[in-house]
N, C-alpha and C. Protein backbone atom coordinates (compact mmCIF):
# COMPACT_ATOMS: atom_id res chain seq x y z
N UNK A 1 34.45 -24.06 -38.17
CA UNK A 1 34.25 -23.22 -39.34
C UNK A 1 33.76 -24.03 -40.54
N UNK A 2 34.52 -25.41 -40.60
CA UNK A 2 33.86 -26.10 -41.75
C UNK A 2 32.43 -26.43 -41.70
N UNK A 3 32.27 -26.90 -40.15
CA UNK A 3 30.80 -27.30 -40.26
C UNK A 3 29.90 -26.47 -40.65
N UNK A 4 30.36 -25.14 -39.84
CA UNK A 4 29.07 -23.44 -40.51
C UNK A 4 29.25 -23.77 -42.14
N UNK A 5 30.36 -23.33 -42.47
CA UNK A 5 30.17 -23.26 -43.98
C UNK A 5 29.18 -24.56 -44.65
N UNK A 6 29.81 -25.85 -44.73
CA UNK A 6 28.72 -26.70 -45.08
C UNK A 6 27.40 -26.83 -44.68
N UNK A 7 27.15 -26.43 -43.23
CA UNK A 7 25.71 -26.09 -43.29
C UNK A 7 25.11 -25.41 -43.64
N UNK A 8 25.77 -24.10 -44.17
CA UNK A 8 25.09 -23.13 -45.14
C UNK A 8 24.84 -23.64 -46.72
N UNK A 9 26.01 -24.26 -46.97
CA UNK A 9 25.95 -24.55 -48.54
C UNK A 9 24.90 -25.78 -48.61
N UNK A 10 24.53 -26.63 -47.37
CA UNK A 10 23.45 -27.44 -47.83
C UNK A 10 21.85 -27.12 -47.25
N UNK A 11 22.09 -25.78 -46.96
CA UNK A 11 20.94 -24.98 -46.83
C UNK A 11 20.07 -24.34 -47.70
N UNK A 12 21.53 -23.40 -48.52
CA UNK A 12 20.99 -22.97 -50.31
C UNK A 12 20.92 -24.38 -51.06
N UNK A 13 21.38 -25.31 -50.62
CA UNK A 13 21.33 -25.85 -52.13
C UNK A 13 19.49 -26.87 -51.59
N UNK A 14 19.43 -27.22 -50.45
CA UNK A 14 17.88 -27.65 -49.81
C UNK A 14 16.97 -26.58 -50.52
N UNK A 15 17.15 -25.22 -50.67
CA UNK A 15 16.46 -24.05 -50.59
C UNK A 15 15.83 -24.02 -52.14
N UNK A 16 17.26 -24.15 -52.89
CA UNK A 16 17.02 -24.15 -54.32
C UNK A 16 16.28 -25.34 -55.19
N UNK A 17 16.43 -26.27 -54.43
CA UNK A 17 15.83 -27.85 -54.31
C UNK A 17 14.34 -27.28 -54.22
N UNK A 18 13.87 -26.92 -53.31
CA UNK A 18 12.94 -26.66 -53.06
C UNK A 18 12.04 -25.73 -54.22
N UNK A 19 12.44 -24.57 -54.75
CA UNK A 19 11.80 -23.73 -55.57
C UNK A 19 11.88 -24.49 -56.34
N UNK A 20 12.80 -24.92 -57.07
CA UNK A 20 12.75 -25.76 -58.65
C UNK A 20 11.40 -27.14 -58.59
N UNK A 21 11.42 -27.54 -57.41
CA UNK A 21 10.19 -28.64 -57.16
C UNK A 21 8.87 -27.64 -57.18
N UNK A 22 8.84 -26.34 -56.68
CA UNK A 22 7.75 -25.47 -56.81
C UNK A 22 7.54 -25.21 -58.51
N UNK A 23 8.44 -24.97 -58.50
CA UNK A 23 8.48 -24.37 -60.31
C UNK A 23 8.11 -25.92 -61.07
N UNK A 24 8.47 -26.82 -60.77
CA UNK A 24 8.02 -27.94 -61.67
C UNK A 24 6.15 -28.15 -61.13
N UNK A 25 5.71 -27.91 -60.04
CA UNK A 25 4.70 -28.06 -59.76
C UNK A 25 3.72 -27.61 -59.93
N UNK A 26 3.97 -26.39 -60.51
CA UNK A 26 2.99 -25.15 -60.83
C UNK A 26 2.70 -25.08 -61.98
N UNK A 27 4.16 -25.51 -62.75
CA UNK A 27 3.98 -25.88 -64.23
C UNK A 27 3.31 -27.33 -64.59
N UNK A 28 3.32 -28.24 -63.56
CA UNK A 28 2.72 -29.21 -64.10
C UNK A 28 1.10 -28.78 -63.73
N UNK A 29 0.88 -28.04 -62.82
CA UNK A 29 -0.65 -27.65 -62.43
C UNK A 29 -1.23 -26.77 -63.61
N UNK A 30 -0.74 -25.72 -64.09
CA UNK A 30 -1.04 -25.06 -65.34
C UNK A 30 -1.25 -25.58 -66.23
N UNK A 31 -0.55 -26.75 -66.35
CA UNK A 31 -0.70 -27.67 -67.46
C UNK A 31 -2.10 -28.58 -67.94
N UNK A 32 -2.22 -28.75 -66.40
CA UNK A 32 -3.63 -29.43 -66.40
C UNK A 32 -4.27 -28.56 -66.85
N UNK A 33 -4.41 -27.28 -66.52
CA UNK A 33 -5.33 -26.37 -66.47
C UNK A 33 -6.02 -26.09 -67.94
N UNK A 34 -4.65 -26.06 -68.54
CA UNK A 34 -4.72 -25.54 -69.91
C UNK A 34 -4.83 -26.80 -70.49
N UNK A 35 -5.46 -27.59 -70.39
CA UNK A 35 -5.80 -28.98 -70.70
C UNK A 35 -7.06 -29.06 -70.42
N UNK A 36 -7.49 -28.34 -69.88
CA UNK A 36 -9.23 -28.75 -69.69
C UNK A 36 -9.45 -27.83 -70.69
N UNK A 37 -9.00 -26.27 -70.63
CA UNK A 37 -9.37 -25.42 -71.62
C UNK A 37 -9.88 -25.96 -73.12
N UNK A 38 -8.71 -27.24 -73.80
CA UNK A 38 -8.84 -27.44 -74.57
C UNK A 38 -10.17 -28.08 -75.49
N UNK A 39 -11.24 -28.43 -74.20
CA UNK A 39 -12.61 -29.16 -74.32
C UNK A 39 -13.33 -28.22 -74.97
N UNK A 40 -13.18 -26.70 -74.74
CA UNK A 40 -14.11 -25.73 -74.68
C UNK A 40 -13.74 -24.96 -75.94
N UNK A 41 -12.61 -24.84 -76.61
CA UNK A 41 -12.00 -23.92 -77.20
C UNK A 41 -12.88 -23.97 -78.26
N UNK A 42 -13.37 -22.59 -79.14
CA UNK A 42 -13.72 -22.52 -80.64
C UNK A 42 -13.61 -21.13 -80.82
N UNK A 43 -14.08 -21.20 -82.18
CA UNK A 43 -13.89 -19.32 -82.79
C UNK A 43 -14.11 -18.12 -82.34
N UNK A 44 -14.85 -18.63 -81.27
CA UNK A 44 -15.75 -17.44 -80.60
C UNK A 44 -14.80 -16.99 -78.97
N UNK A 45 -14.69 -17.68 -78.39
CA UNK A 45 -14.30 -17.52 -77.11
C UNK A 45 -12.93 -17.66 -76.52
N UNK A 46 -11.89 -17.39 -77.48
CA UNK A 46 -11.04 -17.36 -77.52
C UNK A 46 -10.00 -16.39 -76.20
N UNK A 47 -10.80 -14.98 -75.96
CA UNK A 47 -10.20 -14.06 -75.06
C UNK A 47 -10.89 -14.30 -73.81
N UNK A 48 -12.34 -15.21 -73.76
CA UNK A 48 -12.49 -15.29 -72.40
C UNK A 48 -12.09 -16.70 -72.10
N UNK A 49 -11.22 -17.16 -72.90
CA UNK A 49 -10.34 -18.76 -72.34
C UNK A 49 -8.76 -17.98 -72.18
N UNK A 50 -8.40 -16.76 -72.76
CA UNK A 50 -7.11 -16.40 -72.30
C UNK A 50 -7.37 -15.78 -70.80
N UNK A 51 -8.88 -15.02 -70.29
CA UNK A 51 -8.60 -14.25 -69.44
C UNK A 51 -9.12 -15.91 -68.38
N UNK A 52 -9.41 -16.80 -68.55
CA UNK A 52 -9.48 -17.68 -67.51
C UNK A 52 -7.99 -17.63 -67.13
N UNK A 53 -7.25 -18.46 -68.06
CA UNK A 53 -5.96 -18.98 -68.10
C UNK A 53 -4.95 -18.38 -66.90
N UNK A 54 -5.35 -16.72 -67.55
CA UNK A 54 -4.48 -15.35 -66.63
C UNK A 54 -5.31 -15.59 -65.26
N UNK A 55 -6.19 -15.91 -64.98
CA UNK A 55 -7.05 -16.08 -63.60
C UNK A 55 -6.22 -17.42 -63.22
N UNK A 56 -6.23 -18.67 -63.58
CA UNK A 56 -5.58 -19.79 -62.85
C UNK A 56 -4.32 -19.61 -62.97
N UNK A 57 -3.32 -18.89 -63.44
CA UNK A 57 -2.68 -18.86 -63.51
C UNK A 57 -2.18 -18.08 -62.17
N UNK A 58 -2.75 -16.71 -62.05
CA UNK A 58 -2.99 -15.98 -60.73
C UNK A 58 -2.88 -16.65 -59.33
N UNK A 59 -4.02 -17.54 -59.54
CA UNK A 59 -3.81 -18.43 -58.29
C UNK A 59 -3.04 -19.09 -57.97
N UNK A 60 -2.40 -19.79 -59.12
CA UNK A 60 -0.87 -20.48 -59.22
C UNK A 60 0.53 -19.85 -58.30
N UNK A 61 0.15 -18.30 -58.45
CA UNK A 61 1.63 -17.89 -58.31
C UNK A 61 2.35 -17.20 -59.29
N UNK A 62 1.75 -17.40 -60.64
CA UNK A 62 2.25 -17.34 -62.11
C UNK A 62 1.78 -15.70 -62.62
N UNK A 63 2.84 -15.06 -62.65
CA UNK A 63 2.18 -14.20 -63.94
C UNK A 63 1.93 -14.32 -65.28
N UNK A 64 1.07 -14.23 -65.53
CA UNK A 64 0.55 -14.56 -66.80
C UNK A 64 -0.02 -13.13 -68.00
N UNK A 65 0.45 -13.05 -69.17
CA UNK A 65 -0.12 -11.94 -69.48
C UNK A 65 -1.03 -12.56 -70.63
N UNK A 66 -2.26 -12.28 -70.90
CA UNK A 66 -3.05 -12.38 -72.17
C UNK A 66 -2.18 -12.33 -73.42
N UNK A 67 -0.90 -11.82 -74.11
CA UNK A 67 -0.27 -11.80 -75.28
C UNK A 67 0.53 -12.22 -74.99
N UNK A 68 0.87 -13.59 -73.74
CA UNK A 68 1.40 -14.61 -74.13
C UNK A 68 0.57 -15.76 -74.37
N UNK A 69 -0.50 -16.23 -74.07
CA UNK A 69 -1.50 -16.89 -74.74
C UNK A 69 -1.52 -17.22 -75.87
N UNK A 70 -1.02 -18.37 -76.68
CA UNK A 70 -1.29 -18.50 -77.82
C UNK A 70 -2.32 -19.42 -78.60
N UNK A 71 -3.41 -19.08 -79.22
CA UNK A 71 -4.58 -19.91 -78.88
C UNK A 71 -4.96 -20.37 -80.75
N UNK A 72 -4.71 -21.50 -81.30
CA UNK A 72 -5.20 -22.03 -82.67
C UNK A 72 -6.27 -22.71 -82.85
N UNK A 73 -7.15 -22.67 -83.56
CA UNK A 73 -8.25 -23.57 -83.67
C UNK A 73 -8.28 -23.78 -85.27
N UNK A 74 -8.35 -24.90 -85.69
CA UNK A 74 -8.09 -24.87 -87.45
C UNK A 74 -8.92 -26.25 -87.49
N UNK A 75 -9.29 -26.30 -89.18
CA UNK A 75 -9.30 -27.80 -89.53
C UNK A 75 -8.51 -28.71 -89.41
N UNK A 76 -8.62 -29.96 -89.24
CA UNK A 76 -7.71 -30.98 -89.15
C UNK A 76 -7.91 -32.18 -89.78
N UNK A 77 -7.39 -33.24 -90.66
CA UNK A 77 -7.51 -34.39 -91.66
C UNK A 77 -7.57 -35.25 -90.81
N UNK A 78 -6.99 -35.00 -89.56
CA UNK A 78 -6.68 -36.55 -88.39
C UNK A 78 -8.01 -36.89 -87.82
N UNK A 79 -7.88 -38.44 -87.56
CA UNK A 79 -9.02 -39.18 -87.44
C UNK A 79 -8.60 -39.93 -86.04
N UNK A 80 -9.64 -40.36 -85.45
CA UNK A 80 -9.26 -41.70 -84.80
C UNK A 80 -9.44 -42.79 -85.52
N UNK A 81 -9.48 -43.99 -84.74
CA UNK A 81 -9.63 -45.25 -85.16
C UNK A 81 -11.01 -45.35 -85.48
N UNK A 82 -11.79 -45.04 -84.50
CA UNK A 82 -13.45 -45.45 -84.36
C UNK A 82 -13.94 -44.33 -85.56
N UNK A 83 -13.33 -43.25 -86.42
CA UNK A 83 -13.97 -42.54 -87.21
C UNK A 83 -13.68 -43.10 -88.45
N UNK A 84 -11.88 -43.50 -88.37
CA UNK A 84 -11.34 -44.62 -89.66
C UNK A 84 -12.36 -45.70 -90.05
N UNK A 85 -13.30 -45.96 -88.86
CA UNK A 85 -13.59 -47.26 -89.14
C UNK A 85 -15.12 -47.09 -89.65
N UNK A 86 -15.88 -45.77 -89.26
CA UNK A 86 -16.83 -45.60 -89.91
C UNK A 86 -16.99 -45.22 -90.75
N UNK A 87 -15.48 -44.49 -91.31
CA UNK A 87 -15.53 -43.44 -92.09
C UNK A 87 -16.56 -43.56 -93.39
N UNK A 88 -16.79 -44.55 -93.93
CA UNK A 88 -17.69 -45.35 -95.16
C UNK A 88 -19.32 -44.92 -94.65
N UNK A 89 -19.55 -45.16 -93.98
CA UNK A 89 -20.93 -44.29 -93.68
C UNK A 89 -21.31 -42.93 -92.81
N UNK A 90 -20.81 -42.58 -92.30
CA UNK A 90 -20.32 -41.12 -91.96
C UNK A 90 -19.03 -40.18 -92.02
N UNK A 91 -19.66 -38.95 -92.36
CA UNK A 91 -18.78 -38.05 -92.46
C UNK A 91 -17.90 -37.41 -91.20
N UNK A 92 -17.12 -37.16 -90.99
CA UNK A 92 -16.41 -36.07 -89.34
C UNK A 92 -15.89 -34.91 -89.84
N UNK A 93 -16.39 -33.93 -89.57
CA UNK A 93 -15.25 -32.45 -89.49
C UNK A 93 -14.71 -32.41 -88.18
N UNK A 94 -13.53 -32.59 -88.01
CA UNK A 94 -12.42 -32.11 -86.56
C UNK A 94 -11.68 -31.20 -86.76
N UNK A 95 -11.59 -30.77 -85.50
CA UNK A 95 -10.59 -29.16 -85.55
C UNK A 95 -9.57 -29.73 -84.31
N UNK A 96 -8.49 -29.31 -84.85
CA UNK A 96 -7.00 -29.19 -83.64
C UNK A 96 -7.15 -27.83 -83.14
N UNK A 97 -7.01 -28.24 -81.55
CA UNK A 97 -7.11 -26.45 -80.79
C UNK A 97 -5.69 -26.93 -80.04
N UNK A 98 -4.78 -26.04 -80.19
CA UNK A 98 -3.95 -25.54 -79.22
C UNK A 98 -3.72 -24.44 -78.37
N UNK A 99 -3.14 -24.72 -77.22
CA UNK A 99 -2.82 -23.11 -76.44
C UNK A 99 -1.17 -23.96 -76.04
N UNK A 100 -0.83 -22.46 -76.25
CA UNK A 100 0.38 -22.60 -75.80
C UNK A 100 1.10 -21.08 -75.29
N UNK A 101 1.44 -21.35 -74.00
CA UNK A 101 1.54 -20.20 -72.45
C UNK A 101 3.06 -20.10 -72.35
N UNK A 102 3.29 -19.33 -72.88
CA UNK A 102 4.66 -18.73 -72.10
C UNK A 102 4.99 -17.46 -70.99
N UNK A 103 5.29 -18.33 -70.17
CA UNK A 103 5.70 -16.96 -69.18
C UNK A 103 7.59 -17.56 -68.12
N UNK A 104 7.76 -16.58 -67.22
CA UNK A 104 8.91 -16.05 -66.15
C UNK A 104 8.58 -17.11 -65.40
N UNK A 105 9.37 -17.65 -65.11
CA UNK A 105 9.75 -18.37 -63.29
C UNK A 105 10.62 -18.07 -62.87
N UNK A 106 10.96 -17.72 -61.31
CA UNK A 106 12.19 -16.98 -61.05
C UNK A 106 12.37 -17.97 -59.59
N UNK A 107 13.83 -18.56 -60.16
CA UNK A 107 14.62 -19.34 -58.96
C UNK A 107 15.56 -18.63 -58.65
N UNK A 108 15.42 -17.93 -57.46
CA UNK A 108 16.51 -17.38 -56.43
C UNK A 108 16.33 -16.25 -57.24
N UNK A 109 15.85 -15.38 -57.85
CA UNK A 109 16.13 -14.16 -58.59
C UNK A 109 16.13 -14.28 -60.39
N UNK A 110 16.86 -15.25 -60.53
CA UNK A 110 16.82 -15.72 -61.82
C UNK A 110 16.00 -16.27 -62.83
N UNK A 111 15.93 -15.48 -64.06
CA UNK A 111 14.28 -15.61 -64.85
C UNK A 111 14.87 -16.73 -65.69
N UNK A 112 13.63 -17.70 -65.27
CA UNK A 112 13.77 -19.10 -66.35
C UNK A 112 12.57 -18.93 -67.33
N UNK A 113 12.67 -18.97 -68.52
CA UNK A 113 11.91 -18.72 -69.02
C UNK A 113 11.00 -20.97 -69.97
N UNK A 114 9.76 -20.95 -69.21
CA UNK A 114 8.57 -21.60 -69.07
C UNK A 114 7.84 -21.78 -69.89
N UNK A 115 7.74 -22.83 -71.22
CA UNK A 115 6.47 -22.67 -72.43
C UNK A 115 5.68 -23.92 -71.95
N UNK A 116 4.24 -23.50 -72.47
CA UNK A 116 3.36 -25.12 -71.96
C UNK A 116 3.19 -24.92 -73.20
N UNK A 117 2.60 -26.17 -73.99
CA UNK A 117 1.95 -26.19 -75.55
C UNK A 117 1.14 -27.74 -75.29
N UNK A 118 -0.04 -27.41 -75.10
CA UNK A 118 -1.12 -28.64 -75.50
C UNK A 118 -2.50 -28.21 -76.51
N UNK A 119 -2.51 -29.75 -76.93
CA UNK A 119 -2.79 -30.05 -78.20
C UNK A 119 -4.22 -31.16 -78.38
N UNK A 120 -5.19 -30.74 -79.03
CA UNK A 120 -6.17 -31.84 -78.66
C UNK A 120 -6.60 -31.78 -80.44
N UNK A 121 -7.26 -32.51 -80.32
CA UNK A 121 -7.97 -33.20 -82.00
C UNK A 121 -9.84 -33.57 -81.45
N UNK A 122 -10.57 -32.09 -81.23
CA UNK A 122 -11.92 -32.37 -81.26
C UNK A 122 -12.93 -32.50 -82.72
N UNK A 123 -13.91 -33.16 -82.52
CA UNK A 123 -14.79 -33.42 -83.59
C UNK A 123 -15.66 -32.52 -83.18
N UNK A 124 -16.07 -31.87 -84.25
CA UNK A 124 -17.39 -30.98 -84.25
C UNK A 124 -18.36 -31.25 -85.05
N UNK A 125 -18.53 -32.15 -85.60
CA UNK A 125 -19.36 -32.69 -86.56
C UNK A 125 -19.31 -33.93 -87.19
N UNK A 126 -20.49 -34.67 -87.17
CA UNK A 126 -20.28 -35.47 -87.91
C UNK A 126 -21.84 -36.12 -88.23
N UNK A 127 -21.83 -36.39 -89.64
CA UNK A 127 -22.72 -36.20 -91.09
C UNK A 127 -22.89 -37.56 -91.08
N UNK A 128 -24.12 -38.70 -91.48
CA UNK A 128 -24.45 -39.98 -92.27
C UNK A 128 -24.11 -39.13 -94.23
N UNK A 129 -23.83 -39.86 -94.59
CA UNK A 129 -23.77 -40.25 -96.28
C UNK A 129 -25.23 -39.72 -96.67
N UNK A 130 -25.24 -39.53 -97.65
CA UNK A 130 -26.91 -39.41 -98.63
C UNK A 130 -26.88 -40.99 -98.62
N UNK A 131 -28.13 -41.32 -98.75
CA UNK A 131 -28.79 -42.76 -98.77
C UNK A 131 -28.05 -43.48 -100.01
N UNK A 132 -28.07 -42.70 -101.28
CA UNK A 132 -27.72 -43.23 -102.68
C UNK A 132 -26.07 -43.74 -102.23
N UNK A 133 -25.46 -43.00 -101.07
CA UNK A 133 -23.98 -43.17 -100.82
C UNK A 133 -23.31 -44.59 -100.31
N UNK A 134 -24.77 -44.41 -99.07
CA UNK A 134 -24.80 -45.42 -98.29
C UNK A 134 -25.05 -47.04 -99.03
N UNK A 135 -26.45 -46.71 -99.85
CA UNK A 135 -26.71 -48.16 -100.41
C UNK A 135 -25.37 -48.83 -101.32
N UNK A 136 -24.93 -47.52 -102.41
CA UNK A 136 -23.96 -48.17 -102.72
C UNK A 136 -22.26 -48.90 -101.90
N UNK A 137 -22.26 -48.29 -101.00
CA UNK A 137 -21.62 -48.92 -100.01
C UNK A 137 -21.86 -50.24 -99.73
N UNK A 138 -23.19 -50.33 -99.41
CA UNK A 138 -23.49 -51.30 -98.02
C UNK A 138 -23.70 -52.99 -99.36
N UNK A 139 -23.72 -52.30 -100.79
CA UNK A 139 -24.28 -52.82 -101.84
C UNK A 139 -23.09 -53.79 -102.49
N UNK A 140 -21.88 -53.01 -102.33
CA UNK A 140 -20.36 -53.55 -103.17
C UNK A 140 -20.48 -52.64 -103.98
N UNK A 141 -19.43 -53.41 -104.36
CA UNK A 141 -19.16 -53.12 -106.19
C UNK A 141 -20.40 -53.27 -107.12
N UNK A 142 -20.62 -52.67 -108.25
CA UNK A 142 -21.75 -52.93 -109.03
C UNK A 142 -20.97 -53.68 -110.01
N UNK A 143 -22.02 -54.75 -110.77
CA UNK A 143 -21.64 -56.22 -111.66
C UNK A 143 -21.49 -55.65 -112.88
């Protein structure tokens, strides 16, 4: 009798082992997903990057609904290094795009509730100085 019982209890608990490694896997796959999104994102295309999302997500396993999608695109002050370092003769406008996906995972019946939130810092522009900007730059200080 002991042995049945323990072989059952290390059956559910193999079982539950198992979904939670599914559930971490799917979420780390979505993750990617919604990580490439972030290359593409701007003002315009916003609902056909949520209805991708709800499509890979689909394939995942995942339900996904479009108004959990949360999708930002704004200005941003942050620089890299290589823009810090030009910054003196060119200009950069960058925008921060985030998405961030909440949905259900259900282990054994039970709703765990799942947020992804990634975050990128793209440049969309970037400007040389007016000449008068530049010379005085490249010139010093004036005597």
């Amino acid at each position: 009798m002991k042995l049945a019982l323990t072989l059952i209890l290390v059956a559910i608990v193999g079982y539950v082992v198992m979904q939670w490694s599914k559930i971490i896997q799917t979420k780390d796959e979505l993750d990617k997903r919604i990580a490439e999104q972030l290359n593409v994102v701007d003002d315009a295309n916003q609902t056909e990057i949520r209805m991708k999302l709800v499509d890979e997500a689909g394939k995942l396993g995942v339900e996904l609904s479009p108004n959990n999608i949360y999708i930002t695109y704004k200005d941003t002050d942050v620089r890299s290094v290589a823009q810090n370092l030009t910054a003196g003769i060119i200009t950069f406008i960058n925008k921060r795009a985030t998405i961030r996906v909440s949905y259900t995972a259900r282990l054994i019946g039970i709703p765990l509730h799942e947020e992804i939130e990634e975050s990128a810092v793209r440049q969309i522009q970037a400007q040389s100085r007016q000449s008068s900007d530049l010379n005085q730059i490249l010139e010093g200080p004036s005597r």
